[in-house]
N, C-alpha and C. Protein backbone atom coordinates (compact mmCIF):
# COMPACT_ATOMS: atom_id res chain seq x y z
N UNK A 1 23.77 -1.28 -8.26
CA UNK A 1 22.55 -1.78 -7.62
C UNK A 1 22.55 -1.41 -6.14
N UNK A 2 21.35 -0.86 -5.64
CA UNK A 2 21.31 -0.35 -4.05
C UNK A 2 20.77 -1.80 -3.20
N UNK A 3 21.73 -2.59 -3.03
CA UNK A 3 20.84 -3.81 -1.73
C UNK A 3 20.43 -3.47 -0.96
N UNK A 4 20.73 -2.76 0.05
CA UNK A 4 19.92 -2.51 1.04
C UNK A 4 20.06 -0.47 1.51
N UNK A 5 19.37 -0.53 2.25
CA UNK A 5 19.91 1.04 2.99
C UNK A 5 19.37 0.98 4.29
N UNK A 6 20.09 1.31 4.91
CA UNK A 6 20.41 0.98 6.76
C UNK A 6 20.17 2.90 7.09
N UNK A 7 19.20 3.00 8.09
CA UNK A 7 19.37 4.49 9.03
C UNK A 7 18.46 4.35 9.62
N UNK A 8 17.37 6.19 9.71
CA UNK A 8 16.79 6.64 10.64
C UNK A 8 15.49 6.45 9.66
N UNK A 9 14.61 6.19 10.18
CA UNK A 9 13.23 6.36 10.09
C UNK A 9 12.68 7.82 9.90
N UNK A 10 12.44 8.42 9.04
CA UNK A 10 12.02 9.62 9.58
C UNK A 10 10.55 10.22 8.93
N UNK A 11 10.12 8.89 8.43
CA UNK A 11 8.57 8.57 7.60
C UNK A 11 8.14 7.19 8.03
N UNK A 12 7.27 7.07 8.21
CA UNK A 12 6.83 5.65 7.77
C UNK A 12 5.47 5.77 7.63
N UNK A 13 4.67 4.73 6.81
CA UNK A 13 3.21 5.01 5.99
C UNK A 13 3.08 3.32 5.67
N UNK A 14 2.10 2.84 5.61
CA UNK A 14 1.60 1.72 5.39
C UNK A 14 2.18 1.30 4.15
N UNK A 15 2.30 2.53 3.26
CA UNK A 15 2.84 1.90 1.57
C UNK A 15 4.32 2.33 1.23
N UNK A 16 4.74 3.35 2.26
CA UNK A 16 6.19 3.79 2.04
C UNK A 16 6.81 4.36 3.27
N UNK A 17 7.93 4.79 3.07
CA UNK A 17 8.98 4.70 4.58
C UNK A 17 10.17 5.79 3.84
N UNK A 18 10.54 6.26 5.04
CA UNK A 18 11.53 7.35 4.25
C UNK A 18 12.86 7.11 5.18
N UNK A 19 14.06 6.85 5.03
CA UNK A 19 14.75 6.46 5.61
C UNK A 19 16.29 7.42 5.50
N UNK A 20 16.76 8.32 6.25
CA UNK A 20 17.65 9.31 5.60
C UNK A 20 18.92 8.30 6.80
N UNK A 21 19.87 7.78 5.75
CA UNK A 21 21.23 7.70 6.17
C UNK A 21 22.22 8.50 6.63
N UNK A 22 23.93 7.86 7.17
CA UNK A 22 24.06 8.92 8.15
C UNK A 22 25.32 9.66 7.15
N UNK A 23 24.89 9.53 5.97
CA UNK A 23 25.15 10.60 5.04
C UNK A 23 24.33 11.58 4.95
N UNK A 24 23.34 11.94 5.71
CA UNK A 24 22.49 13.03 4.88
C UNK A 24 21.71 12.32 3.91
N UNK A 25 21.83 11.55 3.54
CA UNK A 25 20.71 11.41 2.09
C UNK A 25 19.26 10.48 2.79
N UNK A 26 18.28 11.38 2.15
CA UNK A 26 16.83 10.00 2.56
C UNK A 26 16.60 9.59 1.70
N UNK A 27 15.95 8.50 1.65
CA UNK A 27 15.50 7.52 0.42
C UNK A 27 13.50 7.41 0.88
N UNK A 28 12.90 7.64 -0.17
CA UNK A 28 11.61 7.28 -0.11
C UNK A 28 11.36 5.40 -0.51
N UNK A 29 11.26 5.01 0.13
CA UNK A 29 11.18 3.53 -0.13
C UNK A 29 9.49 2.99 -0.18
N UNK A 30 9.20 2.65 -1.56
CA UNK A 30 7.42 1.76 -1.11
C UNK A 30 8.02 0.06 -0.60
N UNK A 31 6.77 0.55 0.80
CA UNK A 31 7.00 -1.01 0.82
C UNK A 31 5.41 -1.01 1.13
N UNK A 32 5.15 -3.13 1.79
CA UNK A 32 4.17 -3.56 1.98
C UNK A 32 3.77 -3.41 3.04
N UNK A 33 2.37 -3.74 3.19
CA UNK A 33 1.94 -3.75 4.39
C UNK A 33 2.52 -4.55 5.69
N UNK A 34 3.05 -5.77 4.60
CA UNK A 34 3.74 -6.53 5.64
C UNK A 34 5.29 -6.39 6.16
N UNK A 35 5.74 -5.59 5.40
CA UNK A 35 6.85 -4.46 6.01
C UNK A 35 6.90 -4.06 6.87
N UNK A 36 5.93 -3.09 6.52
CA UNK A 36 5.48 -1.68 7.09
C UNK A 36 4.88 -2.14 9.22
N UNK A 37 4.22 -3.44 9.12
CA UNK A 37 4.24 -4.04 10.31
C UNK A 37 5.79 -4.51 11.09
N UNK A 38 6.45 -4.73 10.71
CA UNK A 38 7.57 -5.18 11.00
C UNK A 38 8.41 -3.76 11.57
N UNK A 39 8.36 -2.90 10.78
CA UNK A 39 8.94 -1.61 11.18
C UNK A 39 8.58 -0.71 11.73
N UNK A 40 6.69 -0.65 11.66
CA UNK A 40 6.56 0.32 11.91
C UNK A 40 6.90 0.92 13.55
N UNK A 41 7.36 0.40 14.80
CA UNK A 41 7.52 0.83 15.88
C UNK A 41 9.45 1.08 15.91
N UNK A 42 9.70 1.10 14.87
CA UNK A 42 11.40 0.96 15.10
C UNK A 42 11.82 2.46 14.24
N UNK A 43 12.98 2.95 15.59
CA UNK A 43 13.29 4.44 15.01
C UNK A 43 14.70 4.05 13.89
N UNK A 44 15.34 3.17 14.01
CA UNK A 44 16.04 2.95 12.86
C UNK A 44 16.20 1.42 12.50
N UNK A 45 16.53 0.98 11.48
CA UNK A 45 16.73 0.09 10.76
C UNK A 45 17.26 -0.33 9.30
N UNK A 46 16.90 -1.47 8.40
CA UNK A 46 17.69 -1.76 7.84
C UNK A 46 16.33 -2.22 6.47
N UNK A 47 16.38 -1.95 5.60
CA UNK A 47 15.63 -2.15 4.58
C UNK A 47 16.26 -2.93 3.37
N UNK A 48 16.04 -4.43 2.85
CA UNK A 48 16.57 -5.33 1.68
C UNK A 48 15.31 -3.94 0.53
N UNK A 49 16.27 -3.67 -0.47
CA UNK A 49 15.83 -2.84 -1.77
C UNK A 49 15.75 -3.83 -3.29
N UNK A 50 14.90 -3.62 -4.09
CA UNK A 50 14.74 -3.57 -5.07
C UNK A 50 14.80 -1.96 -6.21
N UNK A 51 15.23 -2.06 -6.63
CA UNK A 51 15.52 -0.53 -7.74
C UNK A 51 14.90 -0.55 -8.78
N UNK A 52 13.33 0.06 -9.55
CA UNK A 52 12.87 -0.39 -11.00
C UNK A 52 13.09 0.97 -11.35
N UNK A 53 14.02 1.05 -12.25
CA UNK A 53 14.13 2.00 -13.12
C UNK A 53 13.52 1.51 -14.79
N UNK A 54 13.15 3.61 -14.55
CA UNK A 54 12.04 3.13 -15.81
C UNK A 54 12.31 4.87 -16.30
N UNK A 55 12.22 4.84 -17.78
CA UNK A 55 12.32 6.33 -18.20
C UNK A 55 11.57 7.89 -17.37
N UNK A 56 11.13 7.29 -16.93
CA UNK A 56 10.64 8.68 -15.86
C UNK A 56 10.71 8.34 -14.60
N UNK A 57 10.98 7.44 -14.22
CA UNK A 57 11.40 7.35 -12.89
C UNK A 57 12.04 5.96 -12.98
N UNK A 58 12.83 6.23 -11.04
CA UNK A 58 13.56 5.26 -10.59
C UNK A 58 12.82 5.23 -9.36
N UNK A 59 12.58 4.05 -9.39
CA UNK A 59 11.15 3.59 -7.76
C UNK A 59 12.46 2.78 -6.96
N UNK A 60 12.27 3.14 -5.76
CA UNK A 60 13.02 2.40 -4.49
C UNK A 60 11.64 1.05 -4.22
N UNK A 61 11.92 -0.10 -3.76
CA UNK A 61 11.22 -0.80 -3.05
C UNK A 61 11.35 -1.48 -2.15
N UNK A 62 11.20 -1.58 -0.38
CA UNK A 62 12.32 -1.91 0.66
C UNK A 62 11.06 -3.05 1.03
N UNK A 63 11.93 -4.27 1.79
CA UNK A 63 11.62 -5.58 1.99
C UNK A 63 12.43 -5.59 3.56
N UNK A 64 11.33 -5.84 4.58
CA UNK A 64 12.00 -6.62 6.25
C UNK A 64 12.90 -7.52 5.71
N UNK A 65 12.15 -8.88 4.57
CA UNK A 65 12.68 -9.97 4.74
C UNK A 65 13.48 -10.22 3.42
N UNK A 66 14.14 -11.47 3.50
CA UNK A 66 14.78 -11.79 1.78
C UNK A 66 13.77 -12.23 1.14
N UNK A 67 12.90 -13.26 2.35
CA UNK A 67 11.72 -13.93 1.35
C UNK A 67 10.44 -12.93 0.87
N UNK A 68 10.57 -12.01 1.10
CA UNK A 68 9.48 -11.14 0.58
C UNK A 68 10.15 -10.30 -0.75
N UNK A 69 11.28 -10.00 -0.71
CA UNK A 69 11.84 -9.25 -1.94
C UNK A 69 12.20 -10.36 -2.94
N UNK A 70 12.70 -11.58 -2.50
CA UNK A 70 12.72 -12.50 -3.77
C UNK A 70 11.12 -12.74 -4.51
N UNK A 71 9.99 -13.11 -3.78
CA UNK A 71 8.52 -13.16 -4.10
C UNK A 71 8.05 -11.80 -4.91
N UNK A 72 8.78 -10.81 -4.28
CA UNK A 72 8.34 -9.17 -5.35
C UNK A 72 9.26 -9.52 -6.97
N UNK A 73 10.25 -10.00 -6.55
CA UNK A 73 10.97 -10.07 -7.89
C UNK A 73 10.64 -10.92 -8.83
N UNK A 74 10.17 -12.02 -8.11
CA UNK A 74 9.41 -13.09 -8.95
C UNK A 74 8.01 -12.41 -9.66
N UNK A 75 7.62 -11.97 -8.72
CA UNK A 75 6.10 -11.38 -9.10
C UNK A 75 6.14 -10.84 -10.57
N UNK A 76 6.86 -9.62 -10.25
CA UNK A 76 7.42 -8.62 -11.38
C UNK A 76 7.39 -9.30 -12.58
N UNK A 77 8.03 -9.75 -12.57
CA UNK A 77 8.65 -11.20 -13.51
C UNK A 77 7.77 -12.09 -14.74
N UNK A 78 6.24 -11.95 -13.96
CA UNK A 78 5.04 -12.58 -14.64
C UNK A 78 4.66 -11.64 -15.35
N UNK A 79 4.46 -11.51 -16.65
CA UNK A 79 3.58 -10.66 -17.64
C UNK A 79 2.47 -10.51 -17.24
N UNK A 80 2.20 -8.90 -16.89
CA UNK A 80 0.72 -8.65 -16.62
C UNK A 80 0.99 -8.19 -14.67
N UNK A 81 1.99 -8.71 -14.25
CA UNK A 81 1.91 -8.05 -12.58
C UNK A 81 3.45 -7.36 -13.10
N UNK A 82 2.97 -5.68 -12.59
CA UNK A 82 4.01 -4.37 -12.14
C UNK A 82 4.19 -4.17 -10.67
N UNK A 83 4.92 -3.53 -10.66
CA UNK A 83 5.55 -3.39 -9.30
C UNK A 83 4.15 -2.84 -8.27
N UNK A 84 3.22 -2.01 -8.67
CA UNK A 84 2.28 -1.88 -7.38
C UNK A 84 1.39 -2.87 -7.38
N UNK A 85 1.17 -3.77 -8.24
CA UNK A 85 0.12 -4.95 -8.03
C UNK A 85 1.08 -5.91 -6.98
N UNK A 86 2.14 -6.33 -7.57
CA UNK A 86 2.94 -6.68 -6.25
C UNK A 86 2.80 -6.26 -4.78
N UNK A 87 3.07 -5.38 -5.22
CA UNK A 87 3.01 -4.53 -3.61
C UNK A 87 1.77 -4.84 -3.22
N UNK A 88 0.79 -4.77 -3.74
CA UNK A 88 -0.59 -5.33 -3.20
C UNK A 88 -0.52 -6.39 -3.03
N UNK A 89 -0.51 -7.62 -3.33
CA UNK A 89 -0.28 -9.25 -3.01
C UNK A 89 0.47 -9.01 -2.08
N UNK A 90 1.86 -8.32 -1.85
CA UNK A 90 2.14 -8.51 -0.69
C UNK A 90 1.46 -7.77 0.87
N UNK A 91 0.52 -7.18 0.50
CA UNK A 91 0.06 -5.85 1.40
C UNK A 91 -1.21 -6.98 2.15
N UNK A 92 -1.40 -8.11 0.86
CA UNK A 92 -3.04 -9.01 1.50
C UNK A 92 -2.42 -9.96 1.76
N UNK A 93 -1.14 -10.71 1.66
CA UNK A 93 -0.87 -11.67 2.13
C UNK A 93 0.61 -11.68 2.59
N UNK A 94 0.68 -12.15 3.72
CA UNK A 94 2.35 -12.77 4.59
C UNK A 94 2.91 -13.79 2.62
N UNK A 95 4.86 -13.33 2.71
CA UNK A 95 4.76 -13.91 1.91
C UNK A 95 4.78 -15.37 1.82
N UNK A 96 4.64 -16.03 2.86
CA UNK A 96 4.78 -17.52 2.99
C UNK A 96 3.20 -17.97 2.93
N UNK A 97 2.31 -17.10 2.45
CA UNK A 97 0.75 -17.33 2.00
C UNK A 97 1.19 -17.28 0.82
N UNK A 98 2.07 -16.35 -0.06
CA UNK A 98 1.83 -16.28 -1.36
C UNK A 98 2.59 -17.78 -1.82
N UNK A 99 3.27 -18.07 -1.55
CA UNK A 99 4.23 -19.26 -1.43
C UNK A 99 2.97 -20.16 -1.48
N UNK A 100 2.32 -20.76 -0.51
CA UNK A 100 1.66 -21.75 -0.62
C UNK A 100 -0.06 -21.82 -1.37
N UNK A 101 0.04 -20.64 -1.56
CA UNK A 101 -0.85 -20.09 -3.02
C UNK A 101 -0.80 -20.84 -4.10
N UNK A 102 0.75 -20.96 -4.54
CA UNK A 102 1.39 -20.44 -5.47
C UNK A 102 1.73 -22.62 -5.84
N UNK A 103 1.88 -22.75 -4.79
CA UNK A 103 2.58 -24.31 -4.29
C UNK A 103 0.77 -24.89 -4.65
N UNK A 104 0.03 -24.70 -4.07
CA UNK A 104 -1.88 -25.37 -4.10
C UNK A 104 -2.37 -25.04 -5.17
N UNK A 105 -2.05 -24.22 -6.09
CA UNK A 105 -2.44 -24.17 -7.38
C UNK A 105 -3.64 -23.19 -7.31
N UNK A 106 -4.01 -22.04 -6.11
CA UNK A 106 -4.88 -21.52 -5.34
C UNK A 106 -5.22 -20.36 -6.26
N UNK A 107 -5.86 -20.27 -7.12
CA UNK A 107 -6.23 -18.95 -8.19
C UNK A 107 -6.98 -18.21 -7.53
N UNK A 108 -7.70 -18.82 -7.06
CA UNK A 108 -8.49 -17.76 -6.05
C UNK A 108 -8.37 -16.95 -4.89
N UNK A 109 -7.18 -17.41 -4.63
CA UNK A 109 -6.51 -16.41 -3.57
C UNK A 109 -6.30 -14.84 -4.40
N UNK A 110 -5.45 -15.49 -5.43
CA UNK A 110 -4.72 -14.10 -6.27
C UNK A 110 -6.05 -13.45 -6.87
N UNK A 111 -6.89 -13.78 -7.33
CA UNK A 111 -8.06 -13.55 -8.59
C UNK A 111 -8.86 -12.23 -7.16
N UNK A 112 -8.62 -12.42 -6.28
CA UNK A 112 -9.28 -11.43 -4.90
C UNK A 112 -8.17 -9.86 -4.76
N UNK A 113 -6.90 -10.18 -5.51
CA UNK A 113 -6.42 -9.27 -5.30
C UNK A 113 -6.61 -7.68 -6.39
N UNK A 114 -6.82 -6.92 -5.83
CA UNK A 114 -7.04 -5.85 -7.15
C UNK A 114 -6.06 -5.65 -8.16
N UNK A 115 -6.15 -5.96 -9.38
CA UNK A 115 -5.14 -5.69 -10.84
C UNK A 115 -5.09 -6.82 -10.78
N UNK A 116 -5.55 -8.17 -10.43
CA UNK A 116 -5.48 -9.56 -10.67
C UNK A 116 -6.79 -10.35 -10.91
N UNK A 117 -6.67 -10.97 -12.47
CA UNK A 117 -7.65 -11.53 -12.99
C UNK A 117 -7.58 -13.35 -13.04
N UNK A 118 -8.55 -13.74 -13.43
CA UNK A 118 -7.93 -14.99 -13.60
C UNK A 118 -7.09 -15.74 -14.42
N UNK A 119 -6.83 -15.01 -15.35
CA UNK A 119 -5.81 -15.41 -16.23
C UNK A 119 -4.67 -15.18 -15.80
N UNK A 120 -4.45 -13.86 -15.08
CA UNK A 120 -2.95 -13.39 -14.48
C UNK A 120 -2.82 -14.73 -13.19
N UNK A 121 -3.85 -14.83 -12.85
CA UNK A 121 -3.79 -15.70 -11.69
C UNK A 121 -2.97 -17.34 -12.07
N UNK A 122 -3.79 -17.75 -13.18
CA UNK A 122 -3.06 -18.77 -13.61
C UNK A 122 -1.86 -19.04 -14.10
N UNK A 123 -1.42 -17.51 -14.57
CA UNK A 123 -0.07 -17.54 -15.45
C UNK A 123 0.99 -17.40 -14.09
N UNK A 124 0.77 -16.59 -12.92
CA UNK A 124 1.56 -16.77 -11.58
C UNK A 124 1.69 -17.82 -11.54
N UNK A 125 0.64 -18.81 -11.17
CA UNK A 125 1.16 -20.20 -10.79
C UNK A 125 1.92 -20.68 -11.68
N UNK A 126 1.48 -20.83 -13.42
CA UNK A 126 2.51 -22.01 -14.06
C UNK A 126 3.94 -21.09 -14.13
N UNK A 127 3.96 -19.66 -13.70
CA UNK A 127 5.42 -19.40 -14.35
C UNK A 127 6.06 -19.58 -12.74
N UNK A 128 5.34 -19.28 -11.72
CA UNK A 128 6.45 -19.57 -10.82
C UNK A 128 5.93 -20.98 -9.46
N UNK A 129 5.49 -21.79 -10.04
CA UNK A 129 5.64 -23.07 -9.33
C UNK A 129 6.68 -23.55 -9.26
N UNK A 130 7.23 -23.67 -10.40
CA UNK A 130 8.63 -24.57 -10.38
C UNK A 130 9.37 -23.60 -9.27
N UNK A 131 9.80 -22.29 -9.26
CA UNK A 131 10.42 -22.01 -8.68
C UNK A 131 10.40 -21.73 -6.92
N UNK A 132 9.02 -21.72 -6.86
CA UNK A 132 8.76 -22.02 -5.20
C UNK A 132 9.07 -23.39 -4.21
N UNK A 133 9.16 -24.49 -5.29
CA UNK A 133 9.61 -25.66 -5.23
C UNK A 133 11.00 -25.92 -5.16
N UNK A 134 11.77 -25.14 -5.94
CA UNK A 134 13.03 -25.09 -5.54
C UNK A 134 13.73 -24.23 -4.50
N UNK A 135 12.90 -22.90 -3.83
CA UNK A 135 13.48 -22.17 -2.98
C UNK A 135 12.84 -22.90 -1.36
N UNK A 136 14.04 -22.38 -0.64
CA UNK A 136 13.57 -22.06 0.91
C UNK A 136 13.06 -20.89 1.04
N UNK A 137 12.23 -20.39 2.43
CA UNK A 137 12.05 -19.43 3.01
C UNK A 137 12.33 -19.61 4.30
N UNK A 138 12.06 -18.22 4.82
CA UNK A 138 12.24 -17.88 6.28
C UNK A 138 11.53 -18.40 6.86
N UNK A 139 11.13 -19.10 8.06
CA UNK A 139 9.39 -19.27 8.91
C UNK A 139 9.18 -17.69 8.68
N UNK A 140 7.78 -17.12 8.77
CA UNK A 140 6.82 -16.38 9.08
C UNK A 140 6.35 -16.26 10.08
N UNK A 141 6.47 -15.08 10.78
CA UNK A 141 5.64 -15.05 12.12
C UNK A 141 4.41 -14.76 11.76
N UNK A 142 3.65 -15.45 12.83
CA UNK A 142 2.21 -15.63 12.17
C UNK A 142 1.47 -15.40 14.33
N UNK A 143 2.23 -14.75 14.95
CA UNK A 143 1.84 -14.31 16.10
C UNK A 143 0.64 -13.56 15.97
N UNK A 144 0.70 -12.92 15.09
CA UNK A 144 -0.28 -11.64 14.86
C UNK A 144 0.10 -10.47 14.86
N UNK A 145 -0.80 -9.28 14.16
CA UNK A 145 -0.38 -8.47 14.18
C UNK A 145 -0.08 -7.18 14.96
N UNK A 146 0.93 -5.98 14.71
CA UNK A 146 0.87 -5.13 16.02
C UNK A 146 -0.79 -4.83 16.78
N UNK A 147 -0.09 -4.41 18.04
CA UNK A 147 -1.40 -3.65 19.09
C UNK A 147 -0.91 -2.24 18.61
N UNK A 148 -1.45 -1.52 18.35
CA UNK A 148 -1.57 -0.24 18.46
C UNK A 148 -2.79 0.91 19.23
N UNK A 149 -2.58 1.21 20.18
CA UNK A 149 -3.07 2.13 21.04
C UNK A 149 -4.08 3.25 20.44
N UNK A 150 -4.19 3.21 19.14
CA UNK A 150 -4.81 4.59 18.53
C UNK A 150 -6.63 4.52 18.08
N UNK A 151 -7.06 5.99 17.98
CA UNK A 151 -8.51 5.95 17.83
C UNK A 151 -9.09 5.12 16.48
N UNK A 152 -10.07 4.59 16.81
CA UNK A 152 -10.64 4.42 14.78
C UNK A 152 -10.57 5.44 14.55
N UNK A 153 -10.61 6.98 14.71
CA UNK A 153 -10.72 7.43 13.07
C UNK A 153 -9.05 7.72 13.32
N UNK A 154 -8.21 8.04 13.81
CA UNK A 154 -6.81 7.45 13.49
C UNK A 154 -6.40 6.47 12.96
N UNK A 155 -6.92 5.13 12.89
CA UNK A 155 -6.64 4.19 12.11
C UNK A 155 -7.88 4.07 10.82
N UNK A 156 -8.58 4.81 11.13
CA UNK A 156 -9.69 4.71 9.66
C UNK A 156 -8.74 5.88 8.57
N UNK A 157 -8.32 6.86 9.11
CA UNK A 157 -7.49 7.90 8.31
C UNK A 157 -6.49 7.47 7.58
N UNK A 158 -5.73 6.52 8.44
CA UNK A 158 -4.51 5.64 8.09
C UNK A 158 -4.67 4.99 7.30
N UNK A 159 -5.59 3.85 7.26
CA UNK A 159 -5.92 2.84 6.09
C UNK A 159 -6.79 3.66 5.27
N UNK A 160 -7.44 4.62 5.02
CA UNK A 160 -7.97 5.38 3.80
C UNK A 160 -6.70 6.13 2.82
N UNK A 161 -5.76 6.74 3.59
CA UNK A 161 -4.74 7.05 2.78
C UNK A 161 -4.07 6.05 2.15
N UNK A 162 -3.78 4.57 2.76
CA UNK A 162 -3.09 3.92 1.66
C UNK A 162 -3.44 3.24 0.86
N UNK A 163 -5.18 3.14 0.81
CA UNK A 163 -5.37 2.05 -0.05
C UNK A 163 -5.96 3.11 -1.03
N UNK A 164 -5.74 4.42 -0.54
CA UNK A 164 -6.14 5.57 -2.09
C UNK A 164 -5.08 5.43 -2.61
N UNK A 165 -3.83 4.94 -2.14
CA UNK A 165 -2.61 5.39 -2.74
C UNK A 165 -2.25 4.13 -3.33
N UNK A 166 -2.91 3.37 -3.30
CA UNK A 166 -2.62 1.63 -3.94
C UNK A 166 -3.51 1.43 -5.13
N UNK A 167 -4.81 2.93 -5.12
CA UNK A 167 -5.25 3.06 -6.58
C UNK A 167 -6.66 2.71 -6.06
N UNK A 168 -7.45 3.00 -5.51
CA UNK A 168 -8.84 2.35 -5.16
C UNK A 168 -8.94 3.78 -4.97
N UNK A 169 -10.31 3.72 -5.57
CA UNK A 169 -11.67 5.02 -5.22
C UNK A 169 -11.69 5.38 -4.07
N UNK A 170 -11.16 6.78 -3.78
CA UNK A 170 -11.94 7.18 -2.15
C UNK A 170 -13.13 6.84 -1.87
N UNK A 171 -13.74 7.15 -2.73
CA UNK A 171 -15.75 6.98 -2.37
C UNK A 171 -15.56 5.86 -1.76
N UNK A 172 -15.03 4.46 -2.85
CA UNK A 172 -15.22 3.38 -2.59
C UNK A 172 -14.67 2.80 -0.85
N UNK A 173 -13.45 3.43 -1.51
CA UNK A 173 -12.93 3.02 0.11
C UNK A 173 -13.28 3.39 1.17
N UNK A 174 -13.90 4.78 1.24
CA UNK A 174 -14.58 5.40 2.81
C UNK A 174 -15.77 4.76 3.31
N UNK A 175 -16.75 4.06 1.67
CA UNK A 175 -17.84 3.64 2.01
C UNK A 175 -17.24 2.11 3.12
N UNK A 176 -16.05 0.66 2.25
CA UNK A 176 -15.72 -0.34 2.55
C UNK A 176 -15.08 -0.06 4.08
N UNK A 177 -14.48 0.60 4.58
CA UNK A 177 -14.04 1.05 5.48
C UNK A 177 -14.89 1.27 7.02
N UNK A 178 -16.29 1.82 6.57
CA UNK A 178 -16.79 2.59 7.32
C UNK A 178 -17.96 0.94 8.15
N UNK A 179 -18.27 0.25 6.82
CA UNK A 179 -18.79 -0.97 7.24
C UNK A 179 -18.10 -2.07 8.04
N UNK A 180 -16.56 -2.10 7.03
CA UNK A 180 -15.76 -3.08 8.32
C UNK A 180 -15.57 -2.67 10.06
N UNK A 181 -15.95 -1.25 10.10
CA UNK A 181 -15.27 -0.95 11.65
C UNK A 181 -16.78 -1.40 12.45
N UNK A 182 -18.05 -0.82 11.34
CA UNK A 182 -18.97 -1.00 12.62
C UNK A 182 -19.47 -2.43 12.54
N UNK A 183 -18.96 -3.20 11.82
CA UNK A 183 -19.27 -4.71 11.85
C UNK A 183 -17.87 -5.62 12.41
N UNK A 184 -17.01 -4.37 12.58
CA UNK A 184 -15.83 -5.40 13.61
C UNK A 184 -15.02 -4.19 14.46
N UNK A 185 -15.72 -3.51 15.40
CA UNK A 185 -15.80 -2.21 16.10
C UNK A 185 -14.46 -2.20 17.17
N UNK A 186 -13.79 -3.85 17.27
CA UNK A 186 -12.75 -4.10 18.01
C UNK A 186 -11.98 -3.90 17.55
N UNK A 187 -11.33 -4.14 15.85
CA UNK A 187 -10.12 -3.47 14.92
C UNK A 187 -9.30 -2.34 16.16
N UNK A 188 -8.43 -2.71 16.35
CA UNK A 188 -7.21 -1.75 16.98
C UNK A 188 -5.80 -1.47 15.90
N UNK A 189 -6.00 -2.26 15.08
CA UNK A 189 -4.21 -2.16 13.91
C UNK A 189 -4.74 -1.26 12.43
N UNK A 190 -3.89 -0.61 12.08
CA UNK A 190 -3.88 -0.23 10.87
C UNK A 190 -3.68 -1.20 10.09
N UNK A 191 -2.95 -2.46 9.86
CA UNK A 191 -2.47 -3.34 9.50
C UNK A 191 -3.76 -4.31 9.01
N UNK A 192 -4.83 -4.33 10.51
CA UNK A 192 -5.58 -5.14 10.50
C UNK A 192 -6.71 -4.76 9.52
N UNK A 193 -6.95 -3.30 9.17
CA UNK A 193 -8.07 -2.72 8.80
C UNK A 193 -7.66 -2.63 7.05
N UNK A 194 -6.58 -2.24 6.91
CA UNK A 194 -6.02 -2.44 5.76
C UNK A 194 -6.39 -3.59 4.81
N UNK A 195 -5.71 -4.74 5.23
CA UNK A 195 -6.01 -6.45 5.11
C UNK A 195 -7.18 -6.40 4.58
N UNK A 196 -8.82 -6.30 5.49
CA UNK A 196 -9.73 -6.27 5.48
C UNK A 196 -9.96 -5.36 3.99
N UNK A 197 -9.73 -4.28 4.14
CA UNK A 197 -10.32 -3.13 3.06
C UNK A 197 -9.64 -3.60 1.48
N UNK A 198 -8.24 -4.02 1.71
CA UNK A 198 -8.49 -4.95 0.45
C UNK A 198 -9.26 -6.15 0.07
N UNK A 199 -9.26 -6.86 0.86
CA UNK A 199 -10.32 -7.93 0.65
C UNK A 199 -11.58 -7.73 0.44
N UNK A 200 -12.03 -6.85 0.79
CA UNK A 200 -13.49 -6.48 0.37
C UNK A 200 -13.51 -5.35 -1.08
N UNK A 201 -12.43 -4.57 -1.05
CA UNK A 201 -12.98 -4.05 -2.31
C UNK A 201 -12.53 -4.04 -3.59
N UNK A 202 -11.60 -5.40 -3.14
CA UNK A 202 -10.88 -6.48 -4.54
C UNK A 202 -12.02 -7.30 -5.18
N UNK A 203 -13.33 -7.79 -3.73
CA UNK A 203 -14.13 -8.61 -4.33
C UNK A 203 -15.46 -7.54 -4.91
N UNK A 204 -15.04 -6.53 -4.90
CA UNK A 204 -16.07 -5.79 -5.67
C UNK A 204 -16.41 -5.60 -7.15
């Protein structure tokens, strides 16, 4: 089992990160959005892994925190959520939102996320209430998210590549995209625009 892998940065992307150790070897790692904030200004670091091996492939999946890779593992776990619907729940929500989702009996949080219906929604809660009840987590920083210095269409480019790559329609997404900036023209984060573009074209 790979726990973690510690190096150089020498990718990073809203949905994945490439990290080559000081063996020579890189690892393509998907992570979340809420990762991907945590790291994205750092030239090296340290990534908690998940490993899903599956007959045609072996997927890396890297986590900032413990409490976000235990919540992916749980996720997994529910019949009906795979590893990129995960990755999406974690991409729309900090995981100490999914936690108290999960704790409020909140279907409608999840039922907003894309590949999540209301039935999947309900079966999250009864299969993992009990167990949110028995774990701790980390606090969550809830400061907000990075400043980043860059143009909208640098950050419109940015969040169009990953939420094509999370499985949403280009059309769809260039159209959802193009409305959030000129109806919130202040957006400065990739992070921030992201968030948004799932939320709107989950409720589509």
């Amino acid at each position: 089992m790979i726990d973690a892998i510690n190096g150089i940065f020498t990718a990073k992307t809203p949905t994945y990160s490439v990290i080559e150790t000081a063996s020579g070897l890189s690892y393509r790692i998907h992570t979340s959005l809420n990762t991907y904030s945590k790291i994205e200004k750092l030239e090296k670091g340290r990534l908690l892994t998940y490993l899903q091996i599956k007959e045609d492939a072996h997927s890396l999946y890297g986590f900032a925190e413990e409490a976000e890779r235990t919540l992916f593992t749980h996720l997994i776990s529910v019949a009906g959520v795979g590893a990129t619907t995960a990755q999406i729940v974690l991409s729309s929500m900090h995981p100490e939102e999914v936690r108290m989702a999960i704790l409020s009996e909140n279907e409608a949080a999840f039922s907003k996320v894309k590949g999540i219906g209301a039935k999947t929604s309900k079966r999250i809660i009864l299969d993992l209430k009990d167990k949110m009840q028995k774990e701790s987590f980390d606090p969550i920083d809830k400061t907000g998210l990075l400043n980043m210095p860059a143009k909208d269409n640098k950050i419109r480019e940015e969040a169009l590549t990953a939420l094509v790559t999370l499985g949403f329609v280009r059309i769809q997404v260039q159209k959802a995209l193009n409305q959030i900036l000129q109806e919130k023209p202040t957006i400065s984060t990739v992070e921030e625009l992201i968030k948004l573009g799932l939320r709107r074209l989950s409720s589509v």
